[in-house]
Each structure stands twice: as structure tokens, then as C-alpha cells.
N, C-alpha and C. Protein backbone atom coordinates (compact mmCIF):
# COMPACT_ATOMS: atom_id res chain seq x y z
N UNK A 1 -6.34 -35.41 -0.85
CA UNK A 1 -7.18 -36.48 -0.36
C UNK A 1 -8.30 -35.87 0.48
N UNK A 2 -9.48 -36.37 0.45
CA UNK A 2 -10.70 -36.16 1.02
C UNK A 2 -10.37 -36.06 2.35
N UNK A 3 -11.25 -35.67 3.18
CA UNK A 3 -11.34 -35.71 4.56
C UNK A 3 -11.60 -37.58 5.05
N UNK A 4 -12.57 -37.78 4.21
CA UNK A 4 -13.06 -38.90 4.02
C UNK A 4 -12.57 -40.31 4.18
N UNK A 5 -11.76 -40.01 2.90
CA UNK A 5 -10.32 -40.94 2.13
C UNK A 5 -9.06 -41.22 3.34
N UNK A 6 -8.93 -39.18 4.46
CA UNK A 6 -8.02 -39.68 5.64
C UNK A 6 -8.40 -40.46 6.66
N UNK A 7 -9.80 -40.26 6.77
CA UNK A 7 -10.62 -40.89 8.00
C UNK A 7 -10.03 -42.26 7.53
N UNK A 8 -10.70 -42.80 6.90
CA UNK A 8 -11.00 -44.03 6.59
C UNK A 8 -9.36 -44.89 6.43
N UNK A 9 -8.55 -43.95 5.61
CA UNK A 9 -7.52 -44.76 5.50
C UNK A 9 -6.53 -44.90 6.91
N UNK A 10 -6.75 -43.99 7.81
CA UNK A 10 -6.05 -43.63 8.74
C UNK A 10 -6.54 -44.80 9.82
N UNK A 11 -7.89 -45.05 9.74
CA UNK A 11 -8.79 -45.72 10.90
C UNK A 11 -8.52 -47.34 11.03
N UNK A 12 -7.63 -47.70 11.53
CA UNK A 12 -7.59 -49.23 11.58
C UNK A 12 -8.83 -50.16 12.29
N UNK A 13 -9.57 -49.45 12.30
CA UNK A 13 -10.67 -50.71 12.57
C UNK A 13 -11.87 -50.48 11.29
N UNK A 14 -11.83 -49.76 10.15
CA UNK A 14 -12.54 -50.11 9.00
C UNK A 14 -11.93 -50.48 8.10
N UNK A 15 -12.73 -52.02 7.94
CA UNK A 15 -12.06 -52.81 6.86
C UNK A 15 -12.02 -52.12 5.40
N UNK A 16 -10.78 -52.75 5.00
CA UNK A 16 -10.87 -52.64 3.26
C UNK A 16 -12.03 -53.17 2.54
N UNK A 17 -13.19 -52.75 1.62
CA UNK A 17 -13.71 -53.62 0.78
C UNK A 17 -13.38 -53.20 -0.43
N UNK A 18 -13.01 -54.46 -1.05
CA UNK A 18 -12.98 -54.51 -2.44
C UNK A 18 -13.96 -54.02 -3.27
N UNK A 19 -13.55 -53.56 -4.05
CA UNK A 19 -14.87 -53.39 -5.16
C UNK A 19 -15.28 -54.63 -6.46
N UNK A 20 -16.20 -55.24 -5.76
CA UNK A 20 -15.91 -56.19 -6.78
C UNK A 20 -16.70 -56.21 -8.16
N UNK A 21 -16.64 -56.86 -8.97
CA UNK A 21 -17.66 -56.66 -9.85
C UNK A 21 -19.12 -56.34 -10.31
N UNK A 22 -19.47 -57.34 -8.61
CA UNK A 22 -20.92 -56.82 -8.18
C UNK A 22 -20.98 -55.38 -8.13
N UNK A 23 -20.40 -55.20 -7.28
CA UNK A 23 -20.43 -53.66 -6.18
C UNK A 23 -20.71 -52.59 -7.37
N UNK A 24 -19.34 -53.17 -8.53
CA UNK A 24 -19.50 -51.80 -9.41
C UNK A 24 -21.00 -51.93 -10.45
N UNK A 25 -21.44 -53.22 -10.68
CA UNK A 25 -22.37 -52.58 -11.24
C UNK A 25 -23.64 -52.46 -10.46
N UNK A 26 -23.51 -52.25 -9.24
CA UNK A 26 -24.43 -51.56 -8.44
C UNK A 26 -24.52 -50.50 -8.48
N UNK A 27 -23.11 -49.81 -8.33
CA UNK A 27 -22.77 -48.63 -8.01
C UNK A 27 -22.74 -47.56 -9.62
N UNK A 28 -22.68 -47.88 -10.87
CA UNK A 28 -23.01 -47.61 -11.87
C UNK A 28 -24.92 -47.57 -12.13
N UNK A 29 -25.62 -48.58 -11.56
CA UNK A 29 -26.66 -48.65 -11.69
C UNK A 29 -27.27 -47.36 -10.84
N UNK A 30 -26.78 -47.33 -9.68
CA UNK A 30 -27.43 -45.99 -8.46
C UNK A 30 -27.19 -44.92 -9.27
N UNK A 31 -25.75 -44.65 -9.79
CA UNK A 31 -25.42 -43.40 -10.62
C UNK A 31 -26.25 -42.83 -11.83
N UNK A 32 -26.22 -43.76 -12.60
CA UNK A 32 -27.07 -43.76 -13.54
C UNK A 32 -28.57 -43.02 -13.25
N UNK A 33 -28.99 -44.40 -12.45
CA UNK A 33 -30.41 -43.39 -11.58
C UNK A 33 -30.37 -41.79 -10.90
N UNK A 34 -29.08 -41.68 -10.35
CA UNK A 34 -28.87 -40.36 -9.78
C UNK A 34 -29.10 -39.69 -11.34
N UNK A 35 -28.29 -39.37 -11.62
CA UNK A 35 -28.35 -38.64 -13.06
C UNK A 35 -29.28 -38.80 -13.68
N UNK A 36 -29.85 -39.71 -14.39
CA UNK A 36 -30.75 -40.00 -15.50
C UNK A 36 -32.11 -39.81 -15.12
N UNK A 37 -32.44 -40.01 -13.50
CA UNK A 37 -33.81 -40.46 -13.38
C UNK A 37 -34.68 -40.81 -13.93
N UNK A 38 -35.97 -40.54 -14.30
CA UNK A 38 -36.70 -40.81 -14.82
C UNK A 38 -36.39 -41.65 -16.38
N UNK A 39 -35.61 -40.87 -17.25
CA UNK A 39 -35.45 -41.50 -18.20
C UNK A 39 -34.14 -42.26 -18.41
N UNK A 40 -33.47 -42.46 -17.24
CA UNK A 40 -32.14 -43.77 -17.03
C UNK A 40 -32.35 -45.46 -17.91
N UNK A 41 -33.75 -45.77 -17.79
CA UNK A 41 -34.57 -46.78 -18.64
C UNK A 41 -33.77 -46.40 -19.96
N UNK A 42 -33.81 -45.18 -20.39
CA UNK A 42 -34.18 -45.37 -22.35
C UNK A 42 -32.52 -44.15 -21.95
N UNK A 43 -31.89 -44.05 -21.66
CA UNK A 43 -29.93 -43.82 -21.14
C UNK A 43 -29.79 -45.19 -21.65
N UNK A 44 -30.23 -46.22 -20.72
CA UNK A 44 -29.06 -47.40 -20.70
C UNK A 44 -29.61 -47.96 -22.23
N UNK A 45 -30.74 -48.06 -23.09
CA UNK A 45 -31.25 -48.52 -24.18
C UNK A 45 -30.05 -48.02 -24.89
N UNK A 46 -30.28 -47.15 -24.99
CA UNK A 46 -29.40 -46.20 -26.29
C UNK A 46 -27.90 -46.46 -25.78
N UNK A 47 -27.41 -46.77 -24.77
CA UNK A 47 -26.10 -47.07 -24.78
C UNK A 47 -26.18 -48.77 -24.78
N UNK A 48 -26.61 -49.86 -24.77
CA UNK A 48 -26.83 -51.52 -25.38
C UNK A 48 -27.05 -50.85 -26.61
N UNK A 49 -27.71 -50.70 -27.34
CA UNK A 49 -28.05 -50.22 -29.12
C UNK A 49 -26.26 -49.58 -29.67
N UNK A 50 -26.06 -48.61 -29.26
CA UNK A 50 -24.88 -48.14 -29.67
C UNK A 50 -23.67 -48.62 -29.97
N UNK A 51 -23.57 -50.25 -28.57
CA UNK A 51 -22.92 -50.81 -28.40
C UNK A 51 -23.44 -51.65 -29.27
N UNK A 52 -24.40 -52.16 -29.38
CA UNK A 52 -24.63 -53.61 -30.12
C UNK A 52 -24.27 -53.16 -31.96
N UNK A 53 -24.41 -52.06 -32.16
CA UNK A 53 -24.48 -51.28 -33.33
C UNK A 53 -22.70 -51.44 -33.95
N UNK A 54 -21.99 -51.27 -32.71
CA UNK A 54 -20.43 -51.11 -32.60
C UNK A 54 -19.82 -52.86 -32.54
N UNK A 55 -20.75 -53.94 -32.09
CA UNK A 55 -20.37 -55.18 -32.23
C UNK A 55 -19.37 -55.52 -30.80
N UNK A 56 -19.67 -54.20 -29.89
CA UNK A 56 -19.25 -54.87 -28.48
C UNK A 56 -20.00 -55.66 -27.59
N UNK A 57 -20.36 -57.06 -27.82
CA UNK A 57 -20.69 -57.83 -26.94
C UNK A 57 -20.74 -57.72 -25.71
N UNK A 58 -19.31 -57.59 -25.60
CA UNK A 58 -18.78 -57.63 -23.66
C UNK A 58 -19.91 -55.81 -23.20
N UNK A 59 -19.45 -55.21 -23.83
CA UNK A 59 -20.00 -53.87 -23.55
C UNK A 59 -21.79 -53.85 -23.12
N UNK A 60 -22.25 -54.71 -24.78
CA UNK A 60 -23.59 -55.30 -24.59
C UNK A 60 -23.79 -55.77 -23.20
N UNK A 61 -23.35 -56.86 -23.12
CA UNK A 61 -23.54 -57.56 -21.76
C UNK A 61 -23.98 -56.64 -20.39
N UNK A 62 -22.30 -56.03 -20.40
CA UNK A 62 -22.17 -55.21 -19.08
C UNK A 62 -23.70 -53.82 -18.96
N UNK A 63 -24.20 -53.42 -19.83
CA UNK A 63 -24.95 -52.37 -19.92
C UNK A 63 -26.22 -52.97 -19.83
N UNK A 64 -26.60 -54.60 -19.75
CA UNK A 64 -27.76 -55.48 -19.72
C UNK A 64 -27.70 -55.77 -18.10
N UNK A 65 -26.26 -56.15 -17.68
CA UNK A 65 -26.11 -56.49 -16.10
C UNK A 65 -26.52 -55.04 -15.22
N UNK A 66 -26.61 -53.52 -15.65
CA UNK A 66 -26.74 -52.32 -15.41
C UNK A 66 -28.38 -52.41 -15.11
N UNK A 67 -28.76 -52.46 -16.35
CA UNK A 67 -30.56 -52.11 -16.31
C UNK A 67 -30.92 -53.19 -15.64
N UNK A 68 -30.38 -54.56 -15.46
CA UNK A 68 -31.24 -55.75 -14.49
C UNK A 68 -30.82 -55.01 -13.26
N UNK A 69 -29.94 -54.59 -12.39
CA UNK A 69 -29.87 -53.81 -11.32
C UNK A 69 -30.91 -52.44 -11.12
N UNK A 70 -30.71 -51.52 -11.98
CA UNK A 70 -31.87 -50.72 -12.39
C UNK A 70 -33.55 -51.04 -11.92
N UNK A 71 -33.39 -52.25 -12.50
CA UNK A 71 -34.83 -52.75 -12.13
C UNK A 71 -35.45 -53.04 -11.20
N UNK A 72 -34.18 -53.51 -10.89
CA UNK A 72 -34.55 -54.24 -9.07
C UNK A 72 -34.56 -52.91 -8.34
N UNK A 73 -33.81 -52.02 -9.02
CA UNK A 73 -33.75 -50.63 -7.93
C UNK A 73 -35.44 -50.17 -7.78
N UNK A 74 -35.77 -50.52 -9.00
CA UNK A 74 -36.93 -49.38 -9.12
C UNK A 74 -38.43 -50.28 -8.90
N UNK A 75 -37.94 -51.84 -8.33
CA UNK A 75 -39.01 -52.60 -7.80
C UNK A 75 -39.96 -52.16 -6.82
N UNK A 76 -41.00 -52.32 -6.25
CA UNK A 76 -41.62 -51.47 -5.83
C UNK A 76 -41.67 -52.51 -4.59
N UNK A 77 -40.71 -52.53 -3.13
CA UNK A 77 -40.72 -53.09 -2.15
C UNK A 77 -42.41 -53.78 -1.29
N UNK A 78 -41.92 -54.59 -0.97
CA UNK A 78 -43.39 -54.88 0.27
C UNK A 78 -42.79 -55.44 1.32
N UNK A 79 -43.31 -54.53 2.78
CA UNK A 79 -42.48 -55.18 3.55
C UNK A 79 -43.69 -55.35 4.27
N UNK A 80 -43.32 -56.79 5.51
CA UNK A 80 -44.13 -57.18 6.17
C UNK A 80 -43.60 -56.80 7.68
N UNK A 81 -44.86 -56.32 8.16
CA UNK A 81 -45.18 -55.93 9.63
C UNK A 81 -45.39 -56.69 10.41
N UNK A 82 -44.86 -56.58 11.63
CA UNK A 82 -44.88 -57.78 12.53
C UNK A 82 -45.20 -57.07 13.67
């Protein structure tokens, strides 16, 4: 176990979070970007195509819920100054 994994599991005042469905395809979407960068866009294409090719719907889906996260990652923020 991580150093990490003891901290944390050992530490009674940090809560458990679940990983929920959101989380993971957040956390698939960041990865993706880690790895893929630049061309993570035309990664996730070719894996929806492969899948849609294979007749996995659900798969389809989940790899469509990926790149809409993706997108938002790679939105180009505006923040307002006060």
C-alpha cells in the first residue's frame, strides 16, 4: 500500500468519496488528456468507431460521455475580475 493509501486510510477525519460515475468519467477524460494530448480528440474517435463498428452501444455511449468531458476540459475559461 502507498504511503498515500496509509495516510488516508489511517486518517479519520478524511472522508470516504465514492467514485461515482461522474467522477470516473472525469477521471478517464483527464487521463486520456494526460496521455493522448494533443491528439486525445481523434484517441477517443477511433475508440466510438471501433466500438460502433463492434455494435457496442453502451461502450458507444460511455466513450461520447468521455469526449463531452474532454471538451469542457479543453474550453477556453473567462474569468471575471473584480
Amino acid at each position: 500500500m502507498s504511503r498515500r493509501a496509509r495516510t488516508r486510510a489511517s486518517s479519520p477525519n478524511v472522508p470516504e468519496m465514492p467514485l461515482t460515475s461522474e467522477r470516473q468519467c472525469w477521471a478517464e477524460a483527464l487521463k486520456v488528456e494526460a496521455i493522448h494530448a494533443d491528439s486525445a480528440p481523434a484517441f477517443i474517435a477511433e475508440r466510438i468507431g471501433a466500438l460502433a463498428l463492434a455494435g457496442d452501444e453502451t461502450g458507444v455511449e460511455r466513450w461520447r460521455q468521455i469526449a463531452a468531458r474532454l471538451d469542457q476540459l479543453r474550453e477556453p475559461r473567462q474569468f471575471l475580475l473584480i
